[in-house]
PDB file of N, CA and C in Angstrom:
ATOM      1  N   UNK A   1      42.581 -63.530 117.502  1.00  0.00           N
ATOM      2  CA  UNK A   1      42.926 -63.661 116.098  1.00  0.00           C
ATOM      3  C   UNK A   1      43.585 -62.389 115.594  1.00  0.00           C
ATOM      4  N   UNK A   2      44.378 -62.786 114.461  1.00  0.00           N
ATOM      5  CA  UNK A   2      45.302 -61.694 113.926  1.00  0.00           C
ATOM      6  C   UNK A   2      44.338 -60.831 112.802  1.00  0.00           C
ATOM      7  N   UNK A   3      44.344 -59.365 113.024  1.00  0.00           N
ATOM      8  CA  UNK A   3      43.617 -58.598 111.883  1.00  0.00           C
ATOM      9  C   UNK A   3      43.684 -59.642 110.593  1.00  0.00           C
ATOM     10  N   UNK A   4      44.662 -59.737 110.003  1.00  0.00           N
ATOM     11  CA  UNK A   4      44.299 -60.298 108.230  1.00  0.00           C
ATOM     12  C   UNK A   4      43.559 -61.507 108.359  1.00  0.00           C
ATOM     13  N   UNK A   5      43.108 -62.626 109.910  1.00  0.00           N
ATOM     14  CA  UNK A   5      42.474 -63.787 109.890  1.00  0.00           C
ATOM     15  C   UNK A   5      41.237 -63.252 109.668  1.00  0.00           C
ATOM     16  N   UNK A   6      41.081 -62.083 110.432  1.00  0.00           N
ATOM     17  CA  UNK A   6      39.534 -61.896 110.707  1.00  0.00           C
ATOM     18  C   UNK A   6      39.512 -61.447 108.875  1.00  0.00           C
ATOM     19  N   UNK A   7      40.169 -60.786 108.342  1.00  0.00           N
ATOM     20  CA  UNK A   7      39.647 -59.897 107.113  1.00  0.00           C
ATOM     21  C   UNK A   7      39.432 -61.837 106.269  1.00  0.00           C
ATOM     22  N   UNK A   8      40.063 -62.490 106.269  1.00  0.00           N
ATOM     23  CA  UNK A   8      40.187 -63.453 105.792  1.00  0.00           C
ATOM     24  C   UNK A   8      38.611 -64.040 105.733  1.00  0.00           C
ATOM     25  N   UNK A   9      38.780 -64.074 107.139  1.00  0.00           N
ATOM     26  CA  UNK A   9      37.350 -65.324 107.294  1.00  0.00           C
ATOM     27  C   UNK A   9      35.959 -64.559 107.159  1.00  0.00           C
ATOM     28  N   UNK A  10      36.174 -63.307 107.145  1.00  0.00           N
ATOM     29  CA  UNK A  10      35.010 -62.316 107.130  1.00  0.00           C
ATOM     30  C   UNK A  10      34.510 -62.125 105.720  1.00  0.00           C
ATOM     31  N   UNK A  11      35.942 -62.510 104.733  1.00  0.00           N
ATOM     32  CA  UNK A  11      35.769 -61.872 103.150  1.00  0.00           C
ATOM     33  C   UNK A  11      35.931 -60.418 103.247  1.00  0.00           C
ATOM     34  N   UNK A  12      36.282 -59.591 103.999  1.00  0.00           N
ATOM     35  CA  UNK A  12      36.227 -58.473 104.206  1.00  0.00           C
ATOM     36  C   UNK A  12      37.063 -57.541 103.071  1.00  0.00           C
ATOM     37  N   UNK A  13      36.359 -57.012 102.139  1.00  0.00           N
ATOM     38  CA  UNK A  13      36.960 -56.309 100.954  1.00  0.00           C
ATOM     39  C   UNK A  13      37.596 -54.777 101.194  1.00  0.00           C
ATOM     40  N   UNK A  14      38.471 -54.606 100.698  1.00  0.00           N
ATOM     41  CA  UNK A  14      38.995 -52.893 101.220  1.00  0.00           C
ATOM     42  C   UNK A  14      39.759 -52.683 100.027  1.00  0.00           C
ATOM     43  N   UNK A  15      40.257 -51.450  99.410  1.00  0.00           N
ATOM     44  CA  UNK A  15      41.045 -51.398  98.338  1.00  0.00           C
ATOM     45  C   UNK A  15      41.976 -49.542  98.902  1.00  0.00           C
ATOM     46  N   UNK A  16      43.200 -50.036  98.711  1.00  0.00           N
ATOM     47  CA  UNK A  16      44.148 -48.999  98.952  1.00  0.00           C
ATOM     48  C   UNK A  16      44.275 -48.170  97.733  1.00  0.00           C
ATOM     49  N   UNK A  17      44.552 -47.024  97.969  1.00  0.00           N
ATOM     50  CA  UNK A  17      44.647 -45.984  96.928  1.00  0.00           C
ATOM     51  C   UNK A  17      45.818 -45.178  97.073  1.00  0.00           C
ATOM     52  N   UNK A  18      46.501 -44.651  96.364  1.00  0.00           N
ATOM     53  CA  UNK A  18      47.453 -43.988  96.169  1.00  0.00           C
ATOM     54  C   UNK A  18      46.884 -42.609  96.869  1.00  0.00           C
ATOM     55  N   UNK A  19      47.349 -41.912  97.416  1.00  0.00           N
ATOM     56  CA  UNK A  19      46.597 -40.588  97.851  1.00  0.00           C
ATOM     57  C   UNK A  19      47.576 -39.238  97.072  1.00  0.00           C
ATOM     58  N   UNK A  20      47.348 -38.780  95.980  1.00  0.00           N
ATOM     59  CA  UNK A  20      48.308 -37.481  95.620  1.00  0.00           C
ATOM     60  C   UNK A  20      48.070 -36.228  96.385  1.00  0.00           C
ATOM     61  N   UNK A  21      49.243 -36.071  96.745  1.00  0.00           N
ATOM     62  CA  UNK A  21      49.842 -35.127  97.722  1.00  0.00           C
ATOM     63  C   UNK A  21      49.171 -33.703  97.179  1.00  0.00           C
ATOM     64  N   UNK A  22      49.561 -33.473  95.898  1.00  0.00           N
ATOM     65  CA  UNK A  22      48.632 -32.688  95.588  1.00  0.00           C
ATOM     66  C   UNK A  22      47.609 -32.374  94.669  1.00  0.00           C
ATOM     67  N   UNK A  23      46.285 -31.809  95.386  1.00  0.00           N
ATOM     68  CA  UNK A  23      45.281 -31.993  95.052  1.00  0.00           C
ATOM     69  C   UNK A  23      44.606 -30.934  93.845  1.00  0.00           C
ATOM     70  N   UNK A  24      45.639 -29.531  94.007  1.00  0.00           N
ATOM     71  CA  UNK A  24      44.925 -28.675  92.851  1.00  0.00           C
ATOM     72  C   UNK A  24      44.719 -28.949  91.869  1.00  0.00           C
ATOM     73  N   UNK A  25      43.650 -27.710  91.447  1.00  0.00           N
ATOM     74  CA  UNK A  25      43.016 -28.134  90.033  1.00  0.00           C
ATOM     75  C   UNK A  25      44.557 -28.288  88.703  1.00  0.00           C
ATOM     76  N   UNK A  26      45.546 -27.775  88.821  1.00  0.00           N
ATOM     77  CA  UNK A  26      46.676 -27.694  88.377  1.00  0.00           C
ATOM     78  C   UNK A  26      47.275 -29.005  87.958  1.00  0.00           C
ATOM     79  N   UNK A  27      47.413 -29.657  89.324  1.00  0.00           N
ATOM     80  CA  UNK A  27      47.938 -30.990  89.397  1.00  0.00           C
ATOM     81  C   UNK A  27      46.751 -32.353  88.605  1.00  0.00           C
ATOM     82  N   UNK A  28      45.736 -32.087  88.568  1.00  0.00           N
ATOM     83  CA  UNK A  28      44.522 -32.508  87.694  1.00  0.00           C
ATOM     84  C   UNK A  28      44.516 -31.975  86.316  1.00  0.00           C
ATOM     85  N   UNK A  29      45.072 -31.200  85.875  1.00  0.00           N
ATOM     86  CA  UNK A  29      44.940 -30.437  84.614  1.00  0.00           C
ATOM     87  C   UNK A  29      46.041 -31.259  83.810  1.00  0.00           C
ATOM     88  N   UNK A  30      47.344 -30.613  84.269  1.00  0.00           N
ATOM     89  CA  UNK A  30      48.879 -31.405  83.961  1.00  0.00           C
ATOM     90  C   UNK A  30      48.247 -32.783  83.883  1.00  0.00           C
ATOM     91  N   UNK A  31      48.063 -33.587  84.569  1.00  0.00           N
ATOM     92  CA  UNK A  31      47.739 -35.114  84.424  1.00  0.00           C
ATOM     93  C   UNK A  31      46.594 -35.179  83.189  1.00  0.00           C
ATOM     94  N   UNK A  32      45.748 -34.724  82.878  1.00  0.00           N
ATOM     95  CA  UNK A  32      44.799 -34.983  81.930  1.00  0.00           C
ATOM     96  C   UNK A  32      45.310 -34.792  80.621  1.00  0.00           C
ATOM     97  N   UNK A  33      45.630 -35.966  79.897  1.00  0.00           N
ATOM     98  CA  UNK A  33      46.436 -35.315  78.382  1.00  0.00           C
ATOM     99  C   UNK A  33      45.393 -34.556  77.544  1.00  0.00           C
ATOM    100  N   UNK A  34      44.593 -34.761  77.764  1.00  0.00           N
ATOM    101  CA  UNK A  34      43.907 -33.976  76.455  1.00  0.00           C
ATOM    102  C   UNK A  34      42.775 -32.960  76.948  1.00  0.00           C
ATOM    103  N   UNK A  35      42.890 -31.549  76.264  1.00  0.00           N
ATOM    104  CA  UNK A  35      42.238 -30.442  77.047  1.00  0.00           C
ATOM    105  C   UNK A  35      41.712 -29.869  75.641  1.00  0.00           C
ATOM    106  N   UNK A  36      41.725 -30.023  74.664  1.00  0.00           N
ATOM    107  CA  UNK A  36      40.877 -29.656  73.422  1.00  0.00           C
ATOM    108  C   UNK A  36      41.379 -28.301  72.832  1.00  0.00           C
ATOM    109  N   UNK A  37      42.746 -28.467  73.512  1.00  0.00           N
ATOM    110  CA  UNK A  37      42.984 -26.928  72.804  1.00  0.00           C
ATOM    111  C   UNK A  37      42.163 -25.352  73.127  1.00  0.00           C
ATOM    112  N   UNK A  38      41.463 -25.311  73.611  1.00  0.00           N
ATOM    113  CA  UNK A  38      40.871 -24.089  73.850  1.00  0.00           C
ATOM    114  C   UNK A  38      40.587 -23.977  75.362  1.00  0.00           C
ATOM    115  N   UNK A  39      41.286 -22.575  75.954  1.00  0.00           N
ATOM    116  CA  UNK A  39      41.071 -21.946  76.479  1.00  0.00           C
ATOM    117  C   UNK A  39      40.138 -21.992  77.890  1.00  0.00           C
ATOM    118  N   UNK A  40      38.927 -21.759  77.408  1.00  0.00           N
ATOM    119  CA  UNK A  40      37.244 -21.773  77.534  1.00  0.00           C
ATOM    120  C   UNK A  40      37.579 -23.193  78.527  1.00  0.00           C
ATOM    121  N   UNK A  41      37.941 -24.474  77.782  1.00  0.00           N
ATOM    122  CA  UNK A  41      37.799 -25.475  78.663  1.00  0.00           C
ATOM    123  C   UNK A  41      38.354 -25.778  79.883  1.00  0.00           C
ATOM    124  N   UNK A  42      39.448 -25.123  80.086  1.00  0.00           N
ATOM    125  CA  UNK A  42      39.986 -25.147  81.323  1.00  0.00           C
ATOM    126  C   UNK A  42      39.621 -24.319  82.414  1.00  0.00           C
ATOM    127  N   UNK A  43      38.716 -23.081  81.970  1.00  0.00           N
ATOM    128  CA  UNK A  43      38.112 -22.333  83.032  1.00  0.00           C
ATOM    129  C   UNK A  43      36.672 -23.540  83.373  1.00  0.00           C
ATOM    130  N   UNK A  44      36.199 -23.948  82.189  1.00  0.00           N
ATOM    131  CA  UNK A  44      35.094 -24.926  82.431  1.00  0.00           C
ATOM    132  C   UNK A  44      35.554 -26.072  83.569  1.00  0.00           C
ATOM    133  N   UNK A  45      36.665 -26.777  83.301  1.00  0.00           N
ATOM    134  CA  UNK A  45      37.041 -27.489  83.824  1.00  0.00           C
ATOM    135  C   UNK A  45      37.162 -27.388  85.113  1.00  0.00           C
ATOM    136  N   UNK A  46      38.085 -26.088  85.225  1.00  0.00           N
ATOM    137  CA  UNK A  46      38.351 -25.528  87.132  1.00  0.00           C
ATOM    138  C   UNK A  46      36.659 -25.533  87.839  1.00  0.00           C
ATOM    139  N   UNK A  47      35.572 -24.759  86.971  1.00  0.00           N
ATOM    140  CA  UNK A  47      34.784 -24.547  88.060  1.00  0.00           C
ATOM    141  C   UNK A  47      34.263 -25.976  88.450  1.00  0.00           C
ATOM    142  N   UNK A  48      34.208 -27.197  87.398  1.00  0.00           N
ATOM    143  CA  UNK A  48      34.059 -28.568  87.683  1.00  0.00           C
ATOM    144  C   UNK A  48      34.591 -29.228  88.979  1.00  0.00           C
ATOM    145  N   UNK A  49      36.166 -28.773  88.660  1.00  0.00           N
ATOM    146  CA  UNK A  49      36.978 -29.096  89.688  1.00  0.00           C
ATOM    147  C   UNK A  49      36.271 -28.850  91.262  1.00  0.00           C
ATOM    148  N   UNK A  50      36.500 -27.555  91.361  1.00  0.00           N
ATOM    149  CA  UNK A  50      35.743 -26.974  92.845  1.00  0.00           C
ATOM    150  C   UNK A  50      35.053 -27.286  93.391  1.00  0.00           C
ATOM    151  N   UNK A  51      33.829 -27.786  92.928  1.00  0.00           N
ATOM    152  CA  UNK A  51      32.795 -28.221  93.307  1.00  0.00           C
ATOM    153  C   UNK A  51      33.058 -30.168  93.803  1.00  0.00           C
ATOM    154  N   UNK A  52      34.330 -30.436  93.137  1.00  0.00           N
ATOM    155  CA  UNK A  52      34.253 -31.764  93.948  1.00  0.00           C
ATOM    156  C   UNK A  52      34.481 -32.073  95.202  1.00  0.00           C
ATOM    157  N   UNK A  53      34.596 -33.075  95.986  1.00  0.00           N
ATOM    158  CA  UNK A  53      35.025 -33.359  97.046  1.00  0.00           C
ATOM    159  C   UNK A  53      36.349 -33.595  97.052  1.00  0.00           C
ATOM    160  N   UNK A  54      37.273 -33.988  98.360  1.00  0.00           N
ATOM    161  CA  UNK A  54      38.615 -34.090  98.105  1.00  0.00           C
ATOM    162  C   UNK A  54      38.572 -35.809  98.050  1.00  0.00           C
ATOM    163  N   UNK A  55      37.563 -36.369  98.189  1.00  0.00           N
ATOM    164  CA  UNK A  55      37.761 -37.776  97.763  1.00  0.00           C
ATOM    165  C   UNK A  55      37.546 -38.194  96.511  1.00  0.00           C
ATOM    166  N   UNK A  56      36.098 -37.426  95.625  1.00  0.00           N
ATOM    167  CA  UNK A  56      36.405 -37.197  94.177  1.00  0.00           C
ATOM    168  C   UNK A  56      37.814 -36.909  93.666  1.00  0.00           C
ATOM    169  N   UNK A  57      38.342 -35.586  94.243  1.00  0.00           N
ATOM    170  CA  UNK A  57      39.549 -35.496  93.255  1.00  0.00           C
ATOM    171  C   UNK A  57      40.553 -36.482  93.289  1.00  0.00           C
ATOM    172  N   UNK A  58      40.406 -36.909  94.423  1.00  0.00           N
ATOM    173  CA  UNK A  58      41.510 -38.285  94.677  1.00  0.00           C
ATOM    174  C   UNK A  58      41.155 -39.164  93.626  1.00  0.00           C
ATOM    175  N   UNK A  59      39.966 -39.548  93.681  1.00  0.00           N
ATOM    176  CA  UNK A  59      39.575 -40.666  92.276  1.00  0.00           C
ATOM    177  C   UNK A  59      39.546 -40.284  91.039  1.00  0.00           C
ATOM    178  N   UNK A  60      39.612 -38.795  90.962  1.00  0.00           N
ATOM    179  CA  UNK A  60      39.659 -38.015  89.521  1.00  0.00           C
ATOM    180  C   UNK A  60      40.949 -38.211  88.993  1.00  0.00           C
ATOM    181  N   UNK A  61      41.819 -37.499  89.815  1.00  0.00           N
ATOM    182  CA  UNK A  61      43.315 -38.008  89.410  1.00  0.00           C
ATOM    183  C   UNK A  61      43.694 -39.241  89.342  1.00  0.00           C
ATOM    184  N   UNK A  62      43.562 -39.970  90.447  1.00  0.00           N
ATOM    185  CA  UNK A  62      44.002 -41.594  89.877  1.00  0.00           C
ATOM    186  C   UNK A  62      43.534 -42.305  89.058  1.00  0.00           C
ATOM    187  N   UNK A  63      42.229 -41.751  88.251  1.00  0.00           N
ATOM    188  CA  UNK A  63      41.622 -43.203  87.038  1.00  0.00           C
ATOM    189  C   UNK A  63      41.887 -42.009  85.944  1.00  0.00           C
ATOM    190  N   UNK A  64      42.728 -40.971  85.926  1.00  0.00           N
ATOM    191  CA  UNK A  64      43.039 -40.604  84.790  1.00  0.00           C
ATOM    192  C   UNK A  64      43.733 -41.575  83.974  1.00  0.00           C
ATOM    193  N   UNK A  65      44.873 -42.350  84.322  1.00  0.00           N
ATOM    194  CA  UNK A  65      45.944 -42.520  83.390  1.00  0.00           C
ATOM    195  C   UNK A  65      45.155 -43.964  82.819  1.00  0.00           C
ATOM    196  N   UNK A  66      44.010 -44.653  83.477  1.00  0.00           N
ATOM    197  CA  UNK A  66      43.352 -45.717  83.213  1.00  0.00           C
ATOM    198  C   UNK A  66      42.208 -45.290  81.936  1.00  0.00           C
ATOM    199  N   UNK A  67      41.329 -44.325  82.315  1.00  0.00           N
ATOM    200  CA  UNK A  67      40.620 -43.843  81.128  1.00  0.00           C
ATOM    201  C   UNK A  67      41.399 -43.549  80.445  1.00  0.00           C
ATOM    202  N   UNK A  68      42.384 -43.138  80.194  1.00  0.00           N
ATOM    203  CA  UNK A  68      43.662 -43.149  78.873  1.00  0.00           C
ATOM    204  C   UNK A  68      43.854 -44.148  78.212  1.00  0.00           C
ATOM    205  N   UNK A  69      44.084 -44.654  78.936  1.00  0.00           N
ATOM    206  CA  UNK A  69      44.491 -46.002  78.496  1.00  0.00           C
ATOM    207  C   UNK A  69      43.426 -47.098  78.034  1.00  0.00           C
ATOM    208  N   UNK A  70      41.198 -47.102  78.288  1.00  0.00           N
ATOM    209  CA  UNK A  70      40.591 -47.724  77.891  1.00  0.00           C
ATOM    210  C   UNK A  70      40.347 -46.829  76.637  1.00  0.00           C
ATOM    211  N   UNK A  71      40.377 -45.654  76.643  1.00  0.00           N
ATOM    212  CA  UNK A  71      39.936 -44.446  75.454  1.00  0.00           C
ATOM    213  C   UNK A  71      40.731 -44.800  74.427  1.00  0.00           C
ATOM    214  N   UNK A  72      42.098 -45.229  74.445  1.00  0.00           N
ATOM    215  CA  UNK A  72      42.954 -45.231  73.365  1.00  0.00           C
ATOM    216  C   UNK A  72      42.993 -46.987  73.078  1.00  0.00           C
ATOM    217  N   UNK A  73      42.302 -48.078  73.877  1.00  0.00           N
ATOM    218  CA  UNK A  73      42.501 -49.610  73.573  1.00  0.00           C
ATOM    219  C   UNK A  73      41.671 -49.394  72.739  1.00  0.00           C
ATOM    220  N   UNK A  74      39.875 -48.592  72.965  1.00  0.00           N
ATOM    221  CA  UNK A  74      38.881 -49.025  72.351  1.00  0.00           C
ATOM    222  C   UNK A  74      39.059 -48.118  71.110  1.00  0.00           C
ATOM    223  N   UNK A  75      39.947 -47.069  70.669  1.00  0.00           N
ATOM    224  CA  UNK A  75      39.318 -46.191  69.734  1.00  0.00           C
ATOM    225  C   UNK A  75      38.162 -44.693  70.017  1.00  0.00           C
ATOM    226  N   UNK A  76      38.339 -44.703  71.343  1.00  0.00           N
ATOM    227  CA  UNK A  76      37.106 -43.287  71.330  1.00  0.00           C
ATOM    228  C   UNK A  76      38.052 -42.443  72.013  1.00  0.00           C
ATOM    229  N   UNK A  77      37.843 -41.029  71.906  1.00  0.00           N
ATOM    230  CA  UNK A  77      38.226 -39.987  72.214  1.00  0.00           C
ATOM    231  C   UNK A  77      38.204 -39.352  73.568  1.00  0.00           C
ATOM    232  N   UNK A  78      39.092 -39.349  74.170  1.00  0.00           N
ATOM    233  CA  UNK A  78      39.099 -39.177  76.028  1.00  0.00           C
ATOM    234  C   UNK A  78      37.889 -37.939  75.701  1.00  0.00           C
ATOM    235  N   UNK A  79      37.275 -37.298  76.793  1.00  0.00           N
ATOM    236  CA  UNK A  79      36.372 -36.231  76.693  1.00  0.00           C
ATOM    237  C   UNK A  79      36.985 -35.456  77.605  1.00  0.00           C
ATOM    238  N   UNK A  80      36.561 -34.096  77.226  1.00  0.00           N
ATOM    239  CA  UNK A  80      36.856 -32.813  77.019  1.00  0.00           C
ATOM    240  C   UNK A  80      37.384 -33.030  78.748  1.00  0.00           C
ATOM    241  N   UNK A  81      38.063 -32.342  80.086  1.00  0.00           N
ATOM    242  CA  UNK A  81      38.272 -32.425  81.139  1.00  0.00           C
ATOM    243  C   UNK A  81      37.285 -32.198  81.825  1.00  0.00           C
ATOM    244  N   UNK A  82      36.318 -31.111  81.654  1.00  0.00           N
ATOM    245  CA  UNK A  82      34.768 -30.792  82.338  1.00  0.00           C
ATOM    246  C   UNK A  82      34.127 -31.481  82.488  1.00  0.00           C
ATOM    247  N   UNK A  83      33.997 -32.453  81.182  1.00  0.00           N
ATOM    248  CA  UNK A  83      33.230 -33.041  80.682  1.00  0.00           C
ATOM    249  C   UNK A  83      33.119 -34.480  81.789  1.00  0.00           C
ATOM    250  N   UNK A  84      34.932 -34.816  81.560  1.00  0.00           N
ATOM    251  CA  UNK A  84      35.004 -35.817  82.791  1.00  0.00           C
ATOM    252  C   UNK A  84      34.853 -35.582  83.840  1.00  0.00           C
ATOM    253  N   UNK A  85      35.350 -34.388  84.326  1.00  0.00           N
ATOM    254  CA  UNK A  85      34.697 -33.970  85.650  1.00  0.00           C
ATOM    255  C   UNK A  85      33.182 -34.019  85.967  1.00  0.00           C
ATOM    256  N   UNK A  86      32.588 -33.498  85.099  1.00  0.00           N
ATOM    257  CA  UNK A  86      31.131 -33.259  85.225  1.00  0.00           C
ATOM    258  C   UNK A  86      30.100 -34.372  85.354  1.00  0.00           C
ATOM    259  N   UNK A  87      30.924 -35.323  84.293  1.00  0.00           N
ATOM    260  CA  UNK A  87      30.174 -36.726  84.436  1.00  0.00           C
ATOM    261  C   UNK A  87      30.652 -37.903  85.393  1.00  0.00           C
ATOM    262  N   UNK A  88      31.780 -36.887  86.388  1.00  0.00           N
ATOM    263  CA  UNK A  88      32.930 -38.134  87.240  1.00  0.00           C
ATOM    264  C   UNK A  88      32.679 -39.776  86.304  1.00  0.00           C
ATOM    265  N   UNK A  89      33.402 -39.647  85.484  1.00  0.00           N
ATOM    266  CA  UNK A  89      33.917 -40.569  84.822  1.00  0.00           C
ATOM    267  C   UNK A  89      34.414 -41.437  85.040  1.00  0.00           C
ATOM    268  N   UNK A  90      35.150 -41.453  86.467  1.00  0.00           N
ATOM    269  CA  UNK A  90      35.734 -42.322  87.629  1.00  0.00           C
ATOM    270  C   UNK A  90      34.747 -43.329  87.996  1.00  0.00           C
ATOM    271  N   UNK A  91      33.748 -42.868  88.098  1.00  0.00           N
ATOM    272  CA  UNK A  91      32.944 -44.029  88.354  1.00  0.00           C
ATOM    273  C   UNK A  91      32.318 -44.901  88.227  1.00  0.00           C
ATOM    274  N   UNK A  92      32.253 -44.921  86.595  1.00  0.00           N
ATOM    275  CA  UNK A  92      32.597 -46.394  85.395  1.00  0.00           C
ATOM    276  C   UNK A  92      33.045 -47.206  85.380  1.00  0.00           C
TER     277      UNK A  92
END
């Protein structure tokens, strides 16, 4: 049998991800629209950063532009970048 029969008849679930090339805290920062204006939060933010895995940051960066986008359907205020980091928010 051909791989996609077996995934077929198995139900076998998998989900592809975009992988960004790059991973710094930089390239996570730039992508996050909203940083609260101060300073303070982006050093908060970096040490957040560090401490993730490189498969966290993969999911950090890619459900950014989605929490944007439920933060601004429902009316609530994206949170601070640490904040999302801290609470991986991604995984909501």
């Amino acid at each position: 049998l051909r791989m996609i029969d077996l995934w077929t008849q198995n139900k076998w679930q998998f989900k592809l991800e975009e992988v960004p090339v790059d991973l710094t805290f930089d390239r996570f920062y730039n992508a996050y629209s909203y940083h609260g204006g101060e300073k303070r939060n982006r050093v908060r933010a970096e040490k957040e950063y560090i401490k993730l895995t490189e498969t966290d940051k993969v999911k950090a960066i890619n459900y950014i532009k989605g929490y944007a986008a439920q933060c601004k359907n429902s009316g609530i205020a994206m949170k601070h970048p640490d904040s999302y980091l801290k609470n991986k928010q991604w995984l909501d």
